[in-house]
C-alpha atoms as a PDB file:
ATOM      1  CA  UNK A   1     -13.539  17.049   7.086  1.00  0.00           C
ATOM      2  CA  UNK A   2     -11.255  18.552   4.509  1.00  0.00           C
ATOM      3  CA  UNK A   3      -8.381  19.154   7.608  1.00  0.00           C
ATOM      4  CA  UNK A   4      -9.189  15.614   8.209  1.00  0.00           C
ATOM      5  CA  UNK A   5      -8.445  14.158   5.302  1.00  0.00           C
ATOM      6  CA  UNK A   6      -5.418  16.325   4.743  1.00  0.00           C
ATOM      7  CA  UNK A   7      -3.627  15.134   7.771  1.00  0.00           C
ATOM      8  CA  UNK A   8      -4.684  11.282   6.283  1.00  0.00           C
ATOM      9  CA  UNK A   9      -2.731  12.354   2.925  1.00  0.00           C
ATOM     10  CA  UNK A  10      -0.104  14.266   5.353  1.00  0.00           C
ATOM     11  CA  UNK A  11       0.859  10.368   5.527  1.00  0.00           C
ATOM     12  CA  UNK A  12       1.738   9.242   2.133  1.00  0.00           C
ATOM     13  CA  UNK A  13       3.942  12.216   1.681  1.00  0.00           C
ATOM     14  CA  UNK A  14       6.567  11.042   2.986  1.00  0.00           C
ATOM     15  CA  UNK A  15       9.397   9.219   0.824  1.00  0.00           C
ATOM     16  CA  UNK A  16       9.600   6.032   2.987  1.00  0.00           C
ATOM     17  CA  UNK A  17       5.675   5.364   2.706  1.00  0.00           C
ATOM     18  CA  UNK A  18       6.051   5.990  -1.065  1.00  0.00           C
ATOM     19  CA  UNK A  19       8.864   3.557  -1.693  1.00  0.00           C
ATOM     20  CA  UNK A  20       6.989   1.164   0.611  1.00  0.00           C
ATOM     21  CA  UNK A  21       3.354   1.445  -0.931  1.00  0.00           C
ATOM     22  CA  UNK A  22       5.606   0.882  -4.440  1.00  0.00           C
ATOM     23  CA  UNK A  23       6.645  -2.159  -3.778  1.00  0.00           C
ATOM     24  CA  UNK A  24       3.837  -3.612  -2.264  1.00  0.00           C
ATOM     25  CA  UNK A  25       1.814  -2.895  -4.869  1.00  0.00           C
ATOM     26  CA  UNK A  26       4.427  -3.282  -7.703  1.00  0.00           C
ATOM     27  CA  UNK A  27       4.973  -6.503  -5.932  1.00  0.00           C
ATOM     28  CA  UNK A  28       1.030  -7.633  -5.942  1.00  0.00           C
ATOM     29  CA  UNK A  29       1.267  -6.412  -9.826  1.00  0.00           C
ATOM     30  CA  UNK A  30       4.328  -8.471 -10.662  1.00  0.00           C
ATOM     31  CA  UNK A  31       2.425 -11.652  -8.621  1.00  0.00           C
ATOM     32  CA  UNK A  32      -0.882 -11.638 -10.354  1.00  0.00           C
ATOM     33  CA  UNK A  33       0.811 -11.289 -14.091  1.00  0.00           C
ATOM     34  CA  UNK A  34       3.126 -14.416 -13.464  1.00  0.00           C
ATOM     35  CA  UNK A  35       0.349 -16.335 -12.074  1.00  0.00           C
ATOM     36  CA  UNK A  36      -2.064 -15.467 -15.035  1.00  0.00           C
ATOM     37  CA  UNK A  37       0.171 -16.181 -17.735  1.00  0.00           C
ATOM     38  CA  UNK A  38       1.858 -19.640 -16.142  1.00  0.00           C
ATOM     39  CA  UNK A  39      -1.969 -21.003 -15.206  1.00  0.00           C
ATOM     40  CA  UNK A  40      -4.354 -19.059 -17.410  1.00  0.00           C
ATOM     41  CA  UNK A  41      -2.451 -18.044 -20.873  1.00  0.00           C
ATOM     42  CA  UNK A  42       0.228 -20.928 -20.833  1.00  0.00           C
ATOM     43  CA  UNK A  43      -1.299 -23.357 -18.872  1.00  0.00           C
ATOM     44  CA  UNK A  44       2.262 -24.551 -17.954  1.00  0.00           C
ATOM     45  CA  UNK A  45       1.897 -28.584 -17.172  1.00  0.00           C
ATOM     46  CA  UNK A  46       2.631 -28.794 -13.278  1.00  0.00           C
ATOM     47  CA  UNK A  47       1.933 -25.206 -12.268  1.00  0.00           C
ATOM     48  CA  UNK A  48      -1.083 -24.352 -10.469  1.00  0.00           C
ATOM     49  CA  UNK A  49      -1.625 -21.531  -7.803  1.00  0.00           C
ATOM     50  CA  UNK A  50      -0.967 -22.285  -4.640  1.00  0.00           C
ATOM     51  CA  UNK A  51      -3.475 -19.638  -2.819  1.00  0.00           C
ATOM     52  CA  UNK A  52      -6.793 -21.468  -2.202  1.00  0.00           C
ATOM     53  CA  UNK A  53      -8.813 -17.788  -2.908  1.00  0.00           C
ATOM     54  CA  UNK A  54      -8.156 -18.692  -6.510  1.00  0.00           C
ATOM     55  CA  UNK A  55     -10.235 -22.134  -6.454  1.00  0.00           C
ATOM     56  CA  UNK A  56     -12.967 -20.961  -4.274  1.00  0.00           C
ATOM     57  CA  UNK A  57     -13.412 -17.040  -6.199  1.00  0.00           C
ATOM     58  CA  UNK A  58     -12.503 -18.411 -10.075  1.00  0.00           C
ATOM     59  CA  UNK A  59      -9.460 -17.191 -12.216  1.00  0.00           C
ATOM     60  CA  UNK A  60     -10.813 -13.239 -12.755  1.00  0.00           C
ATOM     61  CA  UNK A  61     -12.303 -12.519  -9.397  1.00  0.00           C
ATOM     62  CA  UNK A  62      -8.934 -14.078  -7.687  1.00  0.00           C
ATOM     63  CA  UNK A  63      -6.835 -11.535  -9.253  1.00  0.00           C
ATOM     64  CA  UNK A  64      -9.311  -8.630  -8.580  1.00  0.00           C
ATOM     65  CA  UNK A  65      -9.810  -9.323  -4.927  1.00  0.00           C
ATOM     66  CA  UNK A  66      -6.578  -9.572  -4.041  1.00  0.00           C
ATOM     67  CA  UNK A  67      -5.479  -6.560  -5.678  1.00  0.00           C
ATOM     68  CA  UNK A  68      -7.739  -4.560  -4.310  1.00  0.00           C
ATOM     69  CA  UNK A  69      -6.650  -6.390  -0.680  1.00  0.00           C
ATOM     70  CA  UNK A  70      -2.842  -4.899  -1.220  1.00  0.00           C
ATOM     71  CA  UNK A  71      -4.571  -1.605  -2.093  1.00  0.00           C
ATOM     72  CA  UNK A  72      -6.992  -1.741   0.661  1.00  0.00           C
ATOM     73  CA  UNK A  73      -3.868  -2.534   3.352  1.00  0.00           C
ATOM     74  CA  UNK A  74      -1.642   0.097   1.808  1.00  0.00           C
ATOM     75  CA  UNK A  75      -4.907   2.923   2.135  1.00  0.00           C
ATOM     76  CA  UNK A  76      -5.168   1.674   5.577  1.00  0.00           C
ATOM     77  CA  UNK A  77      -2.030   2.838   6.811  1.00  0.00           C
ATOM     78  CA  UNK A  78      -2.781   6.137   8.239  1.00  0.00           C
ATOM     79  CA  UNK A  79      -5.724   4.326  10.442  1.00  0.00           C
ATOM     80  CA  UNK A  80      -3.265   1.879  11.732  1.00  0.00           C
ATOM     81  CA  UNK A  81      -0.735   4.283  12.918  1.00  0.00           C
ATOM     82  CA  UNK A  82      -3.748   6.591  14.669  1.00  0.00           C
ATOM     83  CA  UNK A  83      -4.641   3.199  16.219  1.00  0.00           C
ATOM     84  CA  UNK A  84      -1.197   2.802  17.651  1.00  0.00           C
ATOM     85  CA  UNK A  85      -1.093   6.542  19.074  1.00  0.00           C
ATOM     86  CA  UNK A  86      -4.340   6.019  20.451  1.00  0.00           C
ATOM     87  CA  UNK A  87      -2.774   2.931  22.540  1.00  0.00           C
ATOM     88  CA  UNK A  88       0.327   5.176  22.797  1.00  0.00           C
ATOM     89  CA  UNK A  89      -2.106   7.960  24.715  1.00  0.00           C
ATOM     90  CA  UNK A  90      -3.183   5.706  26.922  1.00  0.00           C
ATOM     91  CA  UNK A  91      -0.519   4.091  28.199  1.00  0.00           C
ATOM     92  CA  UNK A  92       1.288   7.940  28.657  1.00  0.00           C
ATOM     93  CA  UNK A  93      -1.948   8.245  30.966  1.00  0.00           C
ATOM     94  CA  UNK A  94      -1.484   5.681  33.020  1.00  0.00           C
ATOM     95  CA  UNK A  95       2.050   5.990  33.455  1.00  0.00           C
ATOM     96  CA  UNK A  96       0.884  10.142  34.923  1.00  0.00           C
ATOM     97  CA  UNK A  97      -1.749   8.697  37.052  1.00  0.00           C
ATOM     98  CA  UNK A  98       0.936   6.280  38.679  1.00  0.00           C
ATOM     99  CA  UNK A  99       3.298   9.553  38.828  1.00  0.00           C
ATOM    100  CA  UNK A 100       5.967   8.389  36.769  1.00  0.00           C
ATOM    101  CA  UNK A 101       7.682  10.993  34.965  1.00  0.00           C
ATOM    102  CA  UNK A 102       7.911   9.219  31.788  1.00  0.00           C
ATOM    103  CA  UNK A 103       6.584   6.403  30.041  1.00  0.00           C
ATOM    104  CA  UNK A 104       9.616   4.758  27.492  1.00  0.00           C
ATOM    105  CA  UNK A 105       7.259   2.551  25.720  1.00  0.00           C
ATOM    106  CA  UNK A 106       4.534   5.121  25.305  1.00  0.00           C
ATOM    107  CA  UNK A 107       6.677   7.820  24.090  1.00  0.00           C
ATOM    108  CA  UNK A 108       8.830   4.894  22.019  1.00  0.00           C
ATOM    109  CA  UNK A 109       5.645   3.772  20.305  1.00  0.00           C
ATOM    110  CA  UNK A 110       4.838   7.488  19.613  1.00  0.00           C
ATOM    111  CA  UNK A 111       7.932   7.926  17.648  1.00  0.00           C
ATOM    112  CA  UNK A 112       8.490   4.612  15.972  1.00  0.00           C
ATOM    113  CA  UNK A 113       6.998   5.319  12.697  1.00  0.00           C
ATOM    114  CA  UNK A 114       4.502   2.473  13.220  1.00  0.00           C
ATOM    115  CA  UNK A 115       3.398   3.496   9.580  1.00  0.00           C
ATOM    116  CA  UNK A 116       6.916   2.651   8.292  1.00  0.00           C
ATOM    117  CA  UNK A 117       6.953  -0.836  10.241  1.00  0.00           C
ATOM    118  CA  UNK A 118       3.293  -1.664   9.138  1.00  0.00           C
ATOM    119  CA  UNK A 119       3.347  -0.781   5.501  1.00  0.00           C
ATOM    120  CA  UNK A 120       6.838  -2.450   5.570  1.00  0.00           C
ATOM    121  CA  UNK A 121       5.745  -5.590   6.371  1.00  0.00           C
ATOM    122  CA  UNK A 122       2.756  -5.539   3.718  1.00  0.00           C
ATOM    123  CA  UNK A 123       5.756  -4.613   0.782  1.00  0.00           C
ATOM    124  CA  UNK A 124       7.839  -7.790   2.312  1.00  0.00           C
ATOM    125  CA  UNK A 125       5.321 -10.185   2.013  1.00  0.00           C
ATOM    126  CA  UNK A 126       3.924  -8.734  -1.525  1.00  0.00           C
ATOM    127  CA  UNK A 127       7.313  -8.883  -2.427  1.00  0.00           C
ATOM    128  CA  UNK A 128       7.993 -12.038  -1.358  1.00  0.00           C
ATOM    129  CA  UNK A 129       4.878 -12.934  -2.890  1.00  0.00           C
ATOM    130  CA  UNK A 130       6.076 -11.818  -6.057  1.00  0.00           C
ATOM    131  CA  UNK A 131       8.894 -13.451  -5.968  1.00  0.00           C
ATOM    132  CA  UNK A 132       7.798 -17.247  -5.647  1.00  0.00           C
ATOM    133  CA  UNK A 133       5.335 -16.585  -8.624  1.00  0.00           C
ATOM    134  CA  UNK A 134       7.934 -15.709 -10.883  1.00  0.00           C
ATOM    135  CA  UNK A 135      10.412 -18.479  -9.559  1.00  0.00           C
ATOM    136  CA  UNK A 136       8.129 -20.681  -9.947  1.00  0.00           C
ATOM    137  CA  UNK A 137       7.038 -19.618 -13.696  1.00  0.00           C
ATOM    138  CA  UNK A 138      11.365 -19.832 -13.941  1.00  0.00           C
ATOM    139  CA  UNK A 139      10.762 -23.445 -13.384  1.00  0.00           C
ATOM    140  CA  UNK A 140      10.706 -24.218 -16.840  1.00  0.00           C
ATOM    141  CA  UNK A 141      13.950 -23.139 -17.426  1.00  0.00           C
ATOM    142  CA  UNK A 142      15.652 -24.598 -14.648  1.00  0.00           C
ATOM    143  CA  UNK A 143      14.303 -27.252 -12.554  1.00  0.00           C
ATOM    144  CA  UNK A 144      16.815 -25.813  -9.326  1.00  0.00           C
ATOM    145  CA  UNK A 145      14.812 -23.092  -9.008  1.00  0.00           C
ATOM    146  CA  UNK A 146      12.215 -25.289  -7.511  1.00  0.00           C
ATOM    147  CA  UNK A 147      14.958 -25.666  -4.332  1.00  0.00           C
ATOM    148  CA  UNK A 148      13.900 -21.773  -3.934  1.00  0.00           C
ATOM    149  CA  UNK A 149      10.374 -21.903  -4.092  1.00  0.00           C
ATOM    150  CA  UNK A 150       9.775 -24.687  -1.789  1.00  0.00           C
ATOM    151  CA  UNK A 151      11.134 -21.948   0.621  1.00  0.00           C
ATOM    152  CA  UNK A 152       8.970 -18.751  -0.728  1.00  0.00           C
ATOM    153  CA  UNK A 153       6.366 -21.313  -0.654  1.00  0.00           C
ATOM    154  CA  UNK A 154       6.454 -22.441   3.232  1.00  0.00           C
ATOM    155  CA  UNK A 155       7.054 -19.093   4.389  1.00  0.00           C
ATOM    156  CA  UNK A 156       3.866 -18.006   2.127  1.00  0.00           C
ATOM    157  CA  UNK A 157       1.442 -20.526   2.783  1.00  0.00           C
ATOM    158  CA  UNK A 158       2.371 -22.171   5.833  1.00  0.00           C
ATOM    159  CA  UNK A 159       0.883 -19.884   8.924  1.00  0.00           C
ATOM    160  CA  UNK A 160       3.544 -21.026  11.508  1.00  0.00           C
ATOM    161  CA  UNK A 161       5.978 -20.099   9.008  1.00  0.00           C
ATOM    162  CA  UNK A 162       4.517 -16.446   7.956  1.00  0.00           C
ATOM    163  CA  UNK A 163       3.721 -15.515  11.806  1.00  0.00           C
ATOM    164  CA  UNK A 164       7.261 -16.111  12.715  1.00  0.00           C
ATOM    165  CA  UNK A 165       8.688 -14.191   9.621  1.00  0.00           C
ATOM    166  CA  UNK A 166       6.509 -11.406  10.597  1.00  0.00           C
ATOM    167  CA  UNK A 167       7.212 -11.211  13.997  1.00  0.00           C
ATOM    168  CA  UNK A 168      10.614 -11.255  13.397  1.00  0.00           C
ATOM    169  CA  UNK A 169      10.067  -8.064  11.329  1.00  0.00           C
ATOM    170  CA  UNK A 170       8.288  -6.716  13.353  1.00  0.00           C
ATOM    171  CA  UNK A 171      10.581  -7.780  16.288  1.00  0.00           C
ATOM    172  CA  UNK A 172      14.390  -6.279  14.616  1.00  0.00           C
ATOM    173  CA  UNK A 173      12.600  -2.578  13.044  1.00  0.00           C
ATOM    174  CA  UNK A 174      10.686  -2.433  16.893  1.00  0.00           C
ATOM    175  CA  UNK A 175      13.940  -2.966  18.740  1.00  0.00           C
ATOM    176  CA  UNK A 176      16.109  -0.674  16.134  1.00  0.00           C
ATOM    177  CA  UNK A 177      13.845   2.458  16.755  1.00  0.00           C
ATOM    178  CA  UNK A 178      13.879   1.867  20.257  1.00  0.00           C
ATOM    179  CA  UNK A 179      17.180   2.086  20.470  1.00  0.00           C
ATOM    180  CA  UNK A 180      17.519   4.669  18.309  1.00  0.00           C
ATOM    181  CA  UNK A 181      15.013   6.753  20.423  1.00  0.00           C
ATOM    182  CA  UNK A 182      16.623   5.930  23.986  1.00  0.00           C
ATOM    183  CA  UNK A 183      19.691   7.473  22.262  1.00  0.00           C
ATOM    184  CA  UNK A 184      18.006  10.806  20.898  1.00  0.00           C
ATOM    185  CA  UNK A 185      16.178  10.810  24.588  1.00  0.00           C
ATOM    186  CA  UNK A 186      19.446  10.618  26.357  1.00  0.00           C
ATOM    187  CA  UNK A 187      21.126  14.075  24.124  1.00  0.00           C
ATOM    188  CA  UNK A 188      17.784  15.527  24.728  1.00  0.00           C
ATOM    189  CA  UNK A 189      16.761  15.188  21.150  1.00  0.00           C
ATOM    190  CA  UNK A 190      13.496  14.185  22.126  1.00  0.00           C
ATOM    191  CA  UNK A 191      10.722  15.981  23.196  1.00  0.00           C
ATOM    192  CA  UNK A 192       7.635  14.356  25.096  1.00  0.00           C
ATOM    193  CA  UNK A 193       4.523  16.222  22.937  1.00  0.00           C
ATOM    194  CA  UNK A 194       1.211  15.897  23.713  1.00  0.00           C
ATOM    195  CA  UNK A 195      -0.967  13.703  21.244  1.00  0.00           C
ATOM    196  CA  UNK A 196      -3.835  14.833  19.829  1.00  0.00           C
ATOM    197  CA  UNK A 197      -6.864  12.651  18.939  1.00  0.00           C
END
């Protein structure tokens, strides 16, 4: 148990996922203070949150689930990246039961630092997040800003919008690595290890 959870803290060592876990919660911080002193303190005429959780839980229960959410998602990171090596196992199996000598996309996913592209993605979208709740406390001070948030907003609370924002992350880190590990492959950088579950 103890090994266990030393290889799950193994994780957050590293200076990337630091940075990363930062912002995202920084970010979620940053977010919930705007929002609490435009709607709650101020009660700034013609600002109201935009995130239907806030209606349906009430003003102190919003900002406390949704906290705990960006906390929750940043915690969850080892898990996610086990997940991915899992799939990465398996498709390294198939690829020796079909006798190829190597599987790129297994070994690619192996070394991609899915916990870099995951926990990545949760700082962008705090952090975008963040960034349309204080624009849009800015509003009082100059109505352009509003040009901005219609923008944050619709990538933020449109789902067509967010998916394809997200996949695009996901798409240009994904195809980076890739290339970056073809290239170590190629000098013989990289060795093909054995995963263990």
């Amino acid at each position: 148990m103890t090994e266990a959870f030393q290889k799950y803290l193994k994780v957050f060592k590293d200076d990337t996922i630091k940075i990363l876990s930062a912002i995202a919660l920084i970010s979620t911080i940053v977010a919930r203070v705007a929002t609490a002193l435009a709607v709650d303190i101020l009660k700034l005429k013609g600002f109201r949150e935009a995130n239907p959780l806030y209606y349906s839980l009430g003003s102190p229960l919003f900002y406390i689930v949704t906290t705990l959410a960006t906390i929750l998602l940043v915690i969850a990171t080892p898990i996610v990246e086990k997940f991915m090596e899992m799939i990465a196992y398996v498709l390294r199996k198939v690829a020796y039961y079909k006798n190829y000598t190597r599987n790129d996309i297994a070994e690619a996913l192996r070394v991609m630092r899915i916990r870099q592209i995951y926990l990545g993605l949760i700082a962008l979208l705090c952090a975008l997040d963040a960034v349309h709740d204080l624009l849009s406390f800015l509003l009082i001070t100059s109505p352009k800003i509003g040009i901005v948030t219609v923008v944050t907003f619709t990538l933020l609370r449109n789902p067509l919008a967010m998916g394809m924002l997200s996949g695009l992350y996901v798409a240009v880190c994904m195809f980076t690595l890739y290339k970056r590990y073809k290239k170590t492959l190629g000098q013989g950088k990289t060795k093909i290890v054995k995963i263990s579950l």
